[in-house]
Protein backbone atom coordinates (compact mmCIF):
# COMPACT_ATOMS: atom_id res chain seq x y z
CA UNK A 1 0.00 0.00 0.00
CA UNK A 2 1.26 3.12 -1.31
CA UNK A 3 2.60 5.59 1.58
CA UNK A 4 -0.18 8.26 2.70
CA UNK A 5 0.15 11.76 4.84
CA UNK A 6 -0.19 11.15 8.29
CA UNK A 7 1.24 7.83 8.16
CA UNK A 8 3.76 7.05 10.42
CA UNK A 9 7.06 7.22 8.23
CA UNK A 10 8.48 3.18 8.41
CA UNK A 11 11.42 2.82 10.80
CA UNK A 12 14.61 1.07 8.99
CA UNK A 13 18.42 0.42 9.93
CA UNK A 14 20.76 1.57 7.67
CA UNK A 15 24.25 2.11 6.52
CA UNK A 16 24.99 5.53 6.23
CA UNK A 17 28.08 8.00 5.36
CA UNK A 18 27.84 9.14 8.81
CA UNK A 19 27.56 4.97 10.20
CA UNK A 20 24.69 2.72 11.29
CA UNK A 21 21.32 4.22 12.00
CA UNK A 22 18.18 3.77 13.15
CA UNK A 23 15.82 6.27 10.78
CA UNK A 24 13.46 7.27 14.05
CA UNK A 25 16.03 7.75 16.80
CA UNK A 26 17.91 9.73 14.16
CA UNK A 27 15.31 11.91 13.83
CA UNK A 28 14.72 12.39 17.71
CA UNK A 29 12.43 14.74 18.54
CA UNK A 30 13.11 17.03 15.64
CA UNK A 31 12.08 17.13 11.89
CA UNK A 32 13.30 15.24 9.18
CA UNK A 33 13.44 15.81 5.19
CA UNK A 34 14.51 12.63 3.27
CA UNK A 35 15.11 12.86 0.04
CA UNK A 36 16.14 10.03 -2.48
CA UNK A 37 17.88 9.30 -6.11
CA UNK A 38 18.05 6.49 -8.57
CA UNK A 39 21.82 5.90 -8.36
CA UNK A 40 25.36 7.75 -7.60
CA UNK A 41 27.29 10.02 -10.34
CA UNK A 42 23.69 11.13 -12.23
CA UNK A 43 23.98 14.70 -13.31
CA UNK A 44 20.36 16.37 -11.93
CA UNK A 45 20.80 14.79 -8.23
CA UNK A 46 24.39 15.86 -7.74
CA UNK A 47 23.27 18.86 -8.35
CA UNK A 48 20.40 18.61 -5.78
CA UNK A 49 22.79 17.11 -3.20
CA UNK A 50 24.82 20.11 -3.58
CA UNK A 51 22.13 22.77 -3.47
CA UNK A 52 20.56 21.13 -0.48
CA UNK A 53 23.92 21.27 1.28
CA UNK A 54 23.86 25.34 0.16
CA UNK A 55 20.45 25.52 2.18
CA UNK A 56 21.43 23.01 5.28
CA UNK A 57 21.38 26.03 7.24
CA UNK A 58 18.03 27.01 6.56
CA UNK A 59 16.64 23.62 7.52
CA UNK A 60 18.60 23.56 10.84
CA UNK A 61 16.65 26.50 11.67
CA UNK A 62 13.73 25.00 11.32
CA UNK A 63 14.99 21.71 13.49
CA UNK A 64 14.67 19.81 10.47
CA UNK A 65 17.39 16.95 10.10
CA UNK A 66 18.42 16.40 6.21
CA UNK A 67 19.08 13.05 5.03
CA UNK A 68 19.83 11.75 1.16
CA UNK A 69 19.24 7.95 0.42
CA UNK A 70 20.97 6.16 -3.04
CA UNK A 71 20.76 2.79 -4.08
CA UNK A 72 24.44 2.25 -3.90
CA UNK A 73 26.74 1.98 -1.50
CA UNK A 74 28.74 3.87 1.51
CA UNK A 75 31.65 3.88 -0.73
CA UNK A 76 30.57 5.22 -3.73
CA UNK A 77 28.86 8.06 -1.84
CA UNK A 78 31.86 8.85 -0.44
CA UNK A 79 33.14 9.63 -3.87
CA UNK A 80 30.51 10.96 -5.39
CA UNK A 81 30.79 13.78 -2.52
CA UNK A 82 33.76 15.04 -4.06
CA UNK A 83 32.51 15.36 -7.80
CA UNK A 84 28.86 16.88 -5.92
CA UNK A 85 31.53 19.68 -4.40
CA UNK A 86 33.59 20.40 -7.84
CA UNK A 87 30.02 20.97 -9.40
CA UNK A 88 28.52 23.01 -7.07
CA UNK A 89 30.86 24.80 -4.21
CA UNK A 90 28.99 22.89 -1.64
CA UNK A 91 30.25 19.94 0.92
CA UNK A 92 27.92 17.41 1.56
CA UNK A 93 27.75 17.48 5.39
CA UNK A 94 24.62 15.49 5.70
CA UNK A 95 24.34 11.68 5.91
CA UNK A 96 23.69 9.80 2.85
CA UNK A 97 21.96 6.22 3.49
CA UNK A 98 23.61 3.40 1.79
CA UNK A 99 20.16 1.20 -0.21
CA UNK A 100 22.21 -1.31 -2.12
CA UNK A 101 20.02 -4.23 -1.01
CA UNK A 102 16.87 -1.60 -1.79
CA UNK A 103 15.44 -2.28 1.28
CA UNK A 104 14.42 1.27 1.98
CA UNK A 105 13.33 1.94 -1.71
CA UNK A 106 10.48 -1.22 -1.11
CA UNK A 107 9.81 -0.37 1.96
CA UNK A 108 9.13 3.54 1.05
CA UNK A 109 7.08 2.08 -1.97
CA UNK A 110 9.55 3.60 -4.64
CA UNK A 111 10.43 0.71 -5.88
CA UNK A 112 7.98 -2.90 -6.50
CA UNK A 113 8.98 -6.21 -4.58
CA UNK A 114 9.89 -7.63 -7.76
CA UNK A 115 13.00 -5.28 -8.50
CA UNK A 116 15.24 -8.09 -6.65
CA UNK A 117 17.37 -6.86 -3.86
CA UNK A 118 20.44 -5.42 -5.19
CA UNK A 119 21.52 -2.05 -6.96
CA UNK A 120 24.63 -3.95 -8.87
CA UNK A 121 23.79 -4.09 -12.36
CA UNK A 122 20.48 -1.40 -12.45
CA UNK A 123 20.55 1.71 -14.21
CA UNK A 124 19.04 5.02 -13.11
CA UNK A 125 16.67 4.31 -15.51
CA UNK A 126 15.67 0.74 -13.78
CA UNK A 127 15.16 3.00 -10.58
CA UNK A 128 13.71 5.72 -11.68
CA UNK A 129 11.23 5.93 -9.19
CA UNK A 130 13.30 6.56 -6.58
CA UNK A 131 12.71 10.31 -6.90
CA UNK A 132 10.70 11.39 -3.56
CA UNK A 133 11.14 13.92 -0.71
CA UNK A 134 9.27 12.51 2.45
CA UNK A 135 8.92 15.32 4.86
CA UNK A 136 8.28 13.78 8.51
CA UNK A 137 7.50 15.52 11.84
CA UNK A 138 8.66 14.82 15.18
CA UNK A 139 5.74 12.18 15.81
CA UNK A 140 7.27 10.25 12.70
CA UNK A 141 4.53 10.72 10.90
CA UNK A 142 4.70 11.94 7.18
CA UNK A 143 3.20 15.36 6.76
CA UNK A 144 4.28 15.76 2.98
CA UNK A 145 5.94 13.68 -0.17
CA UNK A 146 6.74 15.12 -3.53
CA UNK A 147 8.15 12.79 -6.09
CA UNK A 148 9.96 13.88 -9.78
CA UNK A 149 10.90 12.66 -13.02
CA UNK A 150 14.57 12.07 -13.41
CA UNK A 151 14.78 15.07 -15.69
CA UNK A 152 13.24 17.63 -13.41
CA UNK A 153 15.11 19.04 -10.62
CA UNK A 154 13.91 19.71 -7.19
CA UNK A 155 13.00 22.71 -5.86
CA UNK A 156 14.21 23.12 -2.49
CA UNK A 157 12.82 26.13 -1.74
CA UNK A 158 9.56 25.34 -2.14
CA UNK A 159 10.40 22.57 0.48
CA UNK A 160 11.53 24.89 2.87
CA UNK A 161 8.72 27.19 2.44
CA UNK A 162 6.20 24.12 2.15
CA UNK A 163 7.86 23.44 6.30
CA UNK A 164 7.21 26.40 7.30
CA UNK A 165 3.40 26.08 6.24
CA UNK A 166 3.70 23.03 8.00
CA UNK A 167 5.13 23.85 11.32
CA UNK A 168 2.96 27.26 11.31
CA UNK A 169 -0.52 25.51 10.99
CA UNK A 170 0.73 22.80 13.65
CA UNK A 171 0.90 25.52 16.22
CA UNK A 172 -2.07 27.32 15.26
CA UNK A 173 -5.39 26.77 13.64
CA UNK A 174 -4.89 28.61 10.60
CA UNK A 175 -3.90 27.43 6.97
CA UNK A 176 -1.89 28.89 4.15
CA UNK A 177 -3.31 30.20 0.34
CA UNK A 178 -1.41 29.37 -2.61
CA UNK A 179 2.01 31.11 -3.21
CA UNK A 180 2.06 31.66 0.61
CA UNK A 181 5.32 32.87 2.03
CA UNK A 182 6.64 33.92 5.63
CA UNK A 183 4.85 37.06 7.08
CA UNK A 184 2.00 36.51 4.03
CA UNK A 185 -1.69 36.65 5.47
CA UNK A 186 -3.17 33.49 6.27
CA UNK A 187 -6.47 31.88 5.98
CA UNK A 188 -8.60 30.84 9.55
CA UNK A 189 -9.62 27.53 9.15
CA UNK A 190 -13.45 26.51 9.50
CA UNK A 191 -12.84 24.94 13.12
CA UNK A 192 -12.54 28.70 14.14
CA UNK A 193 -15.94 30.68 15.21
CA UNK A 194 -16.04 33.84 14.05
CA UNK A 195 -15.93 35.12 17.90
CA UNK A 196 -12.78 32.79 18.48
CA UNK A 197 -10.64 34.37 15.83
CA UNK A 198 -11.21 37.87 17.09
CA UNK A 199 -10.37 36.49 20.45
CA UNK A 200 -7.41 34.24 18.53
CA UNK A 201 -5.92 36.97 16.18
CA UNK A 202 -8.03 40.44 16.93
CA UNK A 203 -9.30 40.85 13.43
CA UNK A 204 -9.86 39.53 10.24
CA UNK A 205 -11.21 40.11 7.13
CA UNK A 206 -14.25 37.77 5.50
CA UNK A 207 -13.18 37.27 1.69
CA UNK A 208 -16.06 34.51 1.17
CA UNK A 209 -18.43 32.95 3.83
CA UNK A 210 -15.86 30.38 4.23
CA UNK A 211 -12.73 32.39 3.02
CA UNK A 212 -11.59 34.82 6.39
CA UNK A 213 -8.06 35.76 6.35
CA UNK A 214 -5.69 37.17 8.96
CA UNK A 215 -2.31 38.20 9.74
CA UNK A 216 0.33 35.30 10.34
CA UNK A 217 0.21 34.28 14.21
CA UNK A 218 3.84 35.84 15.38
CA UNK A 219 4.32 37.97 12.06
């Protein structure tokens, strides 16, 4: 069964450029992005690796952990890490989970049962699928998951905006409109009374009967 939001994100051991973890006590009581990629040495996810280690930063901020998964092993990550700094100024800091058995692939449902159970001898194209971001929260549950064609590169500031949607509607009861950003109005949600949100965030203003918008909470 395909992975849903609000599922609790599966648990795995793992070989990782950092050593042996366990994915949920690595996460702790934090956040976690994973994000994953076909094979080592492909051209589109070195540069992601890269340009997420430009933004680790940002996602530290936020108490959100960073993780990378490749079907391949601890070794060739290790290498690839160098080419991923020639090409884009950035060291990869951040574990990167070794999936040569593509254990974690099945069990994240990016990959069927019947791809066998080693990466020796598959091309990116055979795992192609292995092209998600799984966004988890500190009760290991999965909040978001965006998935892309090998062609397309990720967009990791939408990620980091899409978290801070994320973490600002788990604190208060309010939701975010399309294109939302950081200090951008925000949208009550229906569980609100009209009398609560005055008393919640001292005014608003009533776009449609169920469309009442107010300043971000903390803004």
């Amino acid at each position: 069964m395909s992975l849903r939001i609000n599922d609790v994100a599966p648990d795995f051991t793992a070989e990782t450029t950092q050593g042996a973890i366990r994915f949920h006590d690595w996460i702790g009581d934090g956040w976690a992005v994973m994000f994953s990629h076909p094979k080592d040495f492909t051209p589109v996810c070195t540069t992601e690796l890269g340009t997420m280690a430009g933004y680790a930063p940002e996602f530290a901020k936020r108490n959100v952990r960073i993780i990378g998964i490749s079907v391949d092993p601890v070794e060739s990550h290790h290498k690839w890490k160098e080419d991923i700094r020639i090409a884009t100024g950035h060291a990869v800091d951040y574990p990167l989970i070794a999936d040569k058995n593509l254990e974690v692939a099945k069990l994240y449902d990016m990959l069927p049962a019947s791809a066998g159970d080693s990466s020796e001898g598959r091309t990116p194209a055979d795992n192609q699928t292995v092209r998600s971001v799984f966004v988890i929260g500190p009760d290991k549950k999965i909040k978001l998951t965006l998935s892309y064609p090998m062609t397309t590169g990720r967009n990791f500031a939408e990620i980091l905006r899409a978290i801070d949607s994320i973490q600002l509607t788990a604190k208060h009861q309010v939701a975010t409109p399309a294109d939302w950003k950081l200090g951008d109005d925000v949208i009550i949600t229906a569980a609100v009374s009209n009398e609560d949100a005055v008393k919640r965030f001292g005014s608003f203003d009533t776009i449609l009967p169920y469309l009442r918008k107010t300043r971000q909470p903390g803004a």
